[in-house]
N, C-alpha and C. Protein backbone atom coordinates (compact mmCIF):
# COMPACT_ATOMS: atom_id res chain seq x y z
N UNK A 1 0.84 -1.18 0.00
CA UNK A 1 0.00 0.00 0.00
C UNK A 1 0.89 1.25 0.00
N UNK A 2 0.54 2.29 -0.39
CA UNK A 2 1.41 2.97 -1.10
C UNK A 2 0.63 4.71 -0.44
N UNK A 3 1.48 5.21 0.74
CA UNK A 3 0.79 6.56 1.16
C UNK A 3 1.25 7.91 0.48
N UNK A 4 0.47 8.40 0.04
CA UNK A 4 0.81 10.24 -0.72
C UNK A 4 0.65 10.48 0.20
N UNK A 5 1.98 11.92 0.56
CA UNK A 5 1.79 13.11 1.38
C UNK A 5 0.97 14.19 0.11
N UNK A 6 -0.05 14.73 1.11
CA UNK A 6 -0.29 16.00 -0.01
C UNK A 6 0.70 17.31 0.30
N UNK A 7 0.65 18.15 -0.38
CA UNK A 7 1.36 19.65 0.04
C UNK A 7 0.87 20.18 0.11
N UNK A 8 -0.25 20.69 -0.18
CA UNK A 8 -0.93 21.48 0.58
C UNK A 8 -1.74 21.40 2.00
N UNK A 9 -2.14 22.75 2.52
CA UNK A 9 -2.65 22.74 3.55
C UNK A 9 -4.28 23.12 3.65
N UNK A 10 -5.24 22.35 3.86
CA UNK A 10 -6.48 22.88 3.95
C UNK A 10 -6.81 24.05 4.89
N UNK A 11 -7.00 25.11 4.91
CA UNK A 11 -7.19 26.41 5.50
C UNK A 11 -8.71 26.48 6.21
N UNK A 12 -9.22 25.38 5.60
CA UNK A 12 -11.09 25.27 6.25
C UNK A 12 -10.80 24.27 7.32
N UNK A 13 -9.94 23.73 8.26
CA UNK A 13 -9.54 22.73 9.03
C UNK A 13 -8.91 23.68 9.83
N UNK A 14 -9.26 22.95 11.35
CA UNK A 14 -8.55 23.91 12.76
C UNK A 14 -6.71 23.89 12.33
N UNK A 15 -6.66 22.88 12.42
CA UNK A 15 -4.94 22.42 12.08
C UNK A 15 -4.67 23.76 10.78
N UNK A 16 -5.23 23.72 9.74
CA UNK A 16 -4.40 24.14 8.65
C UNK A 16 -4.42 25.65 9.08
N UNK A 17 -5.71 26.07 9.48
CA UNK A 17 -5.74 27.45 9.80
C UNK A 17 -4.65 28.06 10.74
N UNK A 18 -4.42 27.34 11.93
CA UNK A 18 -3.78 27.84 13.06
C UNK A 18 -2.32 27.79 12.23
N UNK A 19 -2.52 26.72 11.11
CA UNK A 19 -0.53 26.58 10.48
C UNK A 19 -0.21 28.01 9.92
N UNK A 20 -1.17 28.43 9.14
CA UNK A 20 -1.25 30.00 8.24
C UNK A 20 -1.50 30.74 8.69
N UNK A 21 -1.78 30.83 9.91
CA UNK A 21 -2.03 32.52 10.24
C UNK A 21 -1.75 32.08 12.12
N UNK A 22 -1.58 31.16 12.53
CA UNK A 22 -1.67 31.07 14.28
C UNK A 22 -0.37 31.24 15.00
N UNK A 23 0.43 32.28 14.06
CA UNK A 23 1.83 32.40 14.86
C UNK A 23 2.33 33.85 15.04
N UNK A 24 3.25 34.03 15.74
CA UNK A 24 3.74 35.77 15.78
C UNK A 24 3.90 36.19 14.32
N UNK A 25 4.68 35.58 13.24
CA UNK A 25 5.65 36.22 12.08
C UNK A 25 4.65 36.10 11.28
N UNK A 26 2.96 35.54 11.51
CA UNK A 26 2.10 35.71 10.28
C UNK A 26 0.68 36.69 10.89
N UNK A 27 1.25 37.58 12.10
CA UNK A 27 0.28 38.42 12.11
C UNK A 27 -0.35 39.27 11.37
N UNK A 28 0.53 40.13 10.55
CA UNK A 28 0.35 40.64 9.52
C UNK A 28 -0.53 39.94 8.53
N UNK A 29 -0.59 39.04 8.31
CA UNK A 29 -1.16 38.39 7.05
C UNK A 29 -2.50 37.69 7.78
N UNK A 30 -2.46 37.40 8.91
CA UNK A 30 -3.57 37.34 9.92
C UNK A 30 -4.87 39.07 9.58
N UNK A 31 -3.92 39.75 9.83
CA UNK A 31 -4.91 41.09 10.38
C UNK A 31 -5.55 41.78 9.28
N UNK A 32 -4.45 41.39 8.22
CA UNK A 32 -5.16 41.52 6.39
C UNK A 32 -6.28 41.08 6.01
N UNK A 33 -6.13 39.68 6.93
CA UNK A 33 -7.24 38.09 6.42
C UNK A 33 -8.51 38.76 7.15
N UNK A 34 -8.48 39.25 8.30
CA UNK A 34 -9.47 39.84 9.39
C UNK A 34 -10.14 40.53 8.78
N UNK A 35 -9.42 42.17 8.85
CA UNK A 35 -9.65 43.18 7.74
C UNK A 35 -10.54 42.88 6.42
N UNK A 36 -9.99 41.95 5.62
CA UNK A 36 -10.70 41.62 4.59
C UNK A 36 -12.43 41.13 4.57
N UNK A 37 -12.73 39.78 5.73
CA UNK A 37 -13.61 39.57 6.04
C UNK A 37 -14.32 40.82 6.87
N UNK A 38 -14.02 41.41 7.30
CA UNK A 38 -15.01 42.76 8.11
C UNK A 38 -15.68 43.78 6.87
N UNK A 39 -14.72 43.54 6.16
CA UNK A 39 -15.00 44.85 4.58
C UNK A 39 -15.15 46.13 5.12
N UNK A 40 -14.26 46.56 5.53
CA UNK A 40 -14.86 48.28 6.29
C UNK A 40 -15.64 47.89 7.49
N UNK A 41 -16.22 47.38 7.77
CA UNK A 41 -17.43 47.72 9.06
C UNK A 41 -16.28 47.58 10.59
N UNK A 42 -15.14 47.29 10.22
CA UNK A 42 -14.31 46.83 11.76
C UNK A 42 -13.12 47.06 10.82
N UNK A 43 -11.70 47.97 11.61
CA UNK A 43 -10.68 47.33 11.38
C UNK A 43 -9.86 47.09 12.29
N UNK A 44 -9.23 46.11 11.68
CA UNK A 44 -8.18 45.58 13.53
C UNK A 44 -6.73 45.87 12.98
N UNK A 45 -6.17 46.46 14.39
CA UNK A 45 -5.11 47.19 13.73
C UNK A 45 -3.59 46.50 14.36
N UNK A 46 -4.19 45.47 15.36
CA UNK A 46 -3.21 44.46 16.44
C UNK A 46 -3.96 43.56 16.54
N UNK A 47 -3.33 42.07 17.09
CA UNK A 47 -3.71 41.28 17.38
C UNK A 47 -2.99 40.31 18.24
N UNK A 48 -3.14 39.62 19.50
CA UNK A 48 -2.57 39.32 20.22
C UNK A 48 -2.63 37.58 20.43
N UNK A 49 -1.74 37.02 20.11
CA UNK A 49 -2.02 35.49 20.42
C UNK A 49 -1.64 34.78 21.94
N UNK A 50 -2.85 34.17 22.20
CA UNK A 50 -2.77 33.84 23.76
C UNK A 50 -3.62 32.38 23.74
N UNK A 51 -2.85 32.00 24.67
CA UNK A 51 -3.43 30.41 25.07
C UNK A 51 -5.01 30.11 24.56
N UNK A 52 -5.32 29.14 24.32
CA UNK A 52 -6.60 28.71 23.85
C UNK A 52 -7.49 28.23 24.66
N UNK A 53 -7.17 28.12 25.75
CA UNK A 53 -8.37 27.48 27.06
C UNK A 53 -8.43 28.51 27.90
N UNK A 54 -9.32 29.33 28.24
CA UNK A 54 -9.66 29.41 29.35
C UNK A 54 -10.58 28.60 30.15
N UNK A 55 -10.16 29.32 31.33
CA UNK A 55 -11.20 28.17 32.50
C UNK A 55 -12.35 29.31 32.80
N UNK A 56 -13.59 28.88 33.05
CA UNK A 56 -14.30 29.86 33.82
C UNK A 56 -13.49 30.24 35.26
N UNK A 57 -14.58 31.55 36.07
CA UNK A 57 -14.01 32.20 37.33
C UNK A 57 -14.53 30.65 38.33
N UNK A 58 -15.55 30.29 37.74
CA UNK A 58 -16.11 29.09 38.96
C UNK A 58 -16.54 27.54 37.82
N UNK A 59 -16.90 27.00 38.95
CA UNK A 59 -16.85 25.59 38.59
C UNK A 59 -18.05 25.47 37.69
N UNK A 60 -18.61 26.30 38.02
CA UNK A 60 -20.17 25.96 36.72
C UNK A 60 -20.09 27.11 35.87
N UNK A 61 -18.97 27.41 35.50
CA UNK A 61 -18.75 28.38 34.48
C UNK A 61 -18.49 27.39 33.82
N UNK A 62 -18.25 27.42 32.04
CA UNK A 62 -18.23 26.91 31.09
C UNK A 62 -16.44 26.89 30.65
N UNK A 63 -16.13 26.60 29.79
CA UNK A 63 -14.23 26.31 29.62
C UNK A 63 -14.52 27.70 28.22
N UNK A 64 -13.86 28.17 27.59
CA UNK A 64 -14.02 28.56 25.99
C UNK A 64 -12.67 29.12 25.61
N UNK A 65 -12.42 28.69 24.08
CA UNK A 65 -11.51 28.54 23.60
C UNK A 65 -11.19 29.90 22.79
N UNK A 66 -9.62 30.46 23.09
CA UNK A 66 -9.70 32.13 22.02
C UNK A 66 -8.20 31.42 21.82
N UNK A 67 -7.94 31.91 20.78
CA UNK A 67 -6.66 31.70 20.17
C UNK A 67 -6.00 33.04 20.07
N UNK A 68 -7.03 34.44 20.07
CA UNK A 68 -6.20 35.32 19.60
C UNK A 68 -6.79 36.26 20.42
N UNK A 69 -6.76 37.93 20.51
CA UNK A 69 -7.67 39.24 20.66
C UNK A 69 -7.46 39.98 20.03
N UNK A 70 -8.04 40.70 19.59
CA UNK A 70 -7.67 41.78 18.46
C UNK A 70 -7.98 42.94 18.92
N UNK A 71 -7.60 43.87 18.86
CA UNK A 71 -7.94 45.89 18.48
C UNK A 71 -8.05 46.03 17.48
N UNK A 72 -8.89 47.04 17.58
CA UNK A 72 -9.57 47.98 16.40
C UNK A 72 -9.07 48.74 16.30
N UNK A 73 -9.50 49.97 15.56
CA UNK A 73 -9.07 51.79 15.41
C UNK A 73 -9.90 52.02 16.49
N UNK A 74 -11.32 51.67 17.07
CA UNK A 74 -11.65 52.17 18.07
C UNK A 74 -11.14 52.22 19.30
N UNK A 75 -10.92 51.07 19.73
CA UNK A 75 -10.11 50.43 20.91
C UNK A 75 -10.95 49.44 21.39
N UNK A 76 -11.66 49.12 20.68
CA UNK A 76 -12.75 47.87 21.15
C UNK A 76 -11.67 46.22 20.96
């Protein structure tokens, strides 16, 4: 049996996404990608990558997952 690697990376998959844009040196190309999807209505002008789990403050709080935070021009 005989395995192909492919070369490319699927970008619609958690894995491929976080490969193309989930690091410091592809923020830029991150905040473009952002930018683009907002079309004018938001622009983000930073973006900060931080751990992906939080815990709630209490035990019957819920867990939820951020990979990133962003600023705007507003400061939102």
């Amino acid at each position: 049996m005989t395995t192909t690697m492919s070369r490319y990376i699927d970008p619609l998959t958690d894995f491929g996404f976080k490969h193309l844009f989930g690091s410091e040196p592809d923020k830029d190309i991150m905040i473009g990608f952002l930018n683009a999807l907002f079309e004018g209505e938001k622009h983000i002008i930073d973006i900060v990558y931080s751990p992906t789990e939080h815990q709630g403050n209490q035990s019957t709080e819920k867990r939820v997952f951020f990979d990133l935070t962003c600023t705007g021009t507003d400061g939102e």
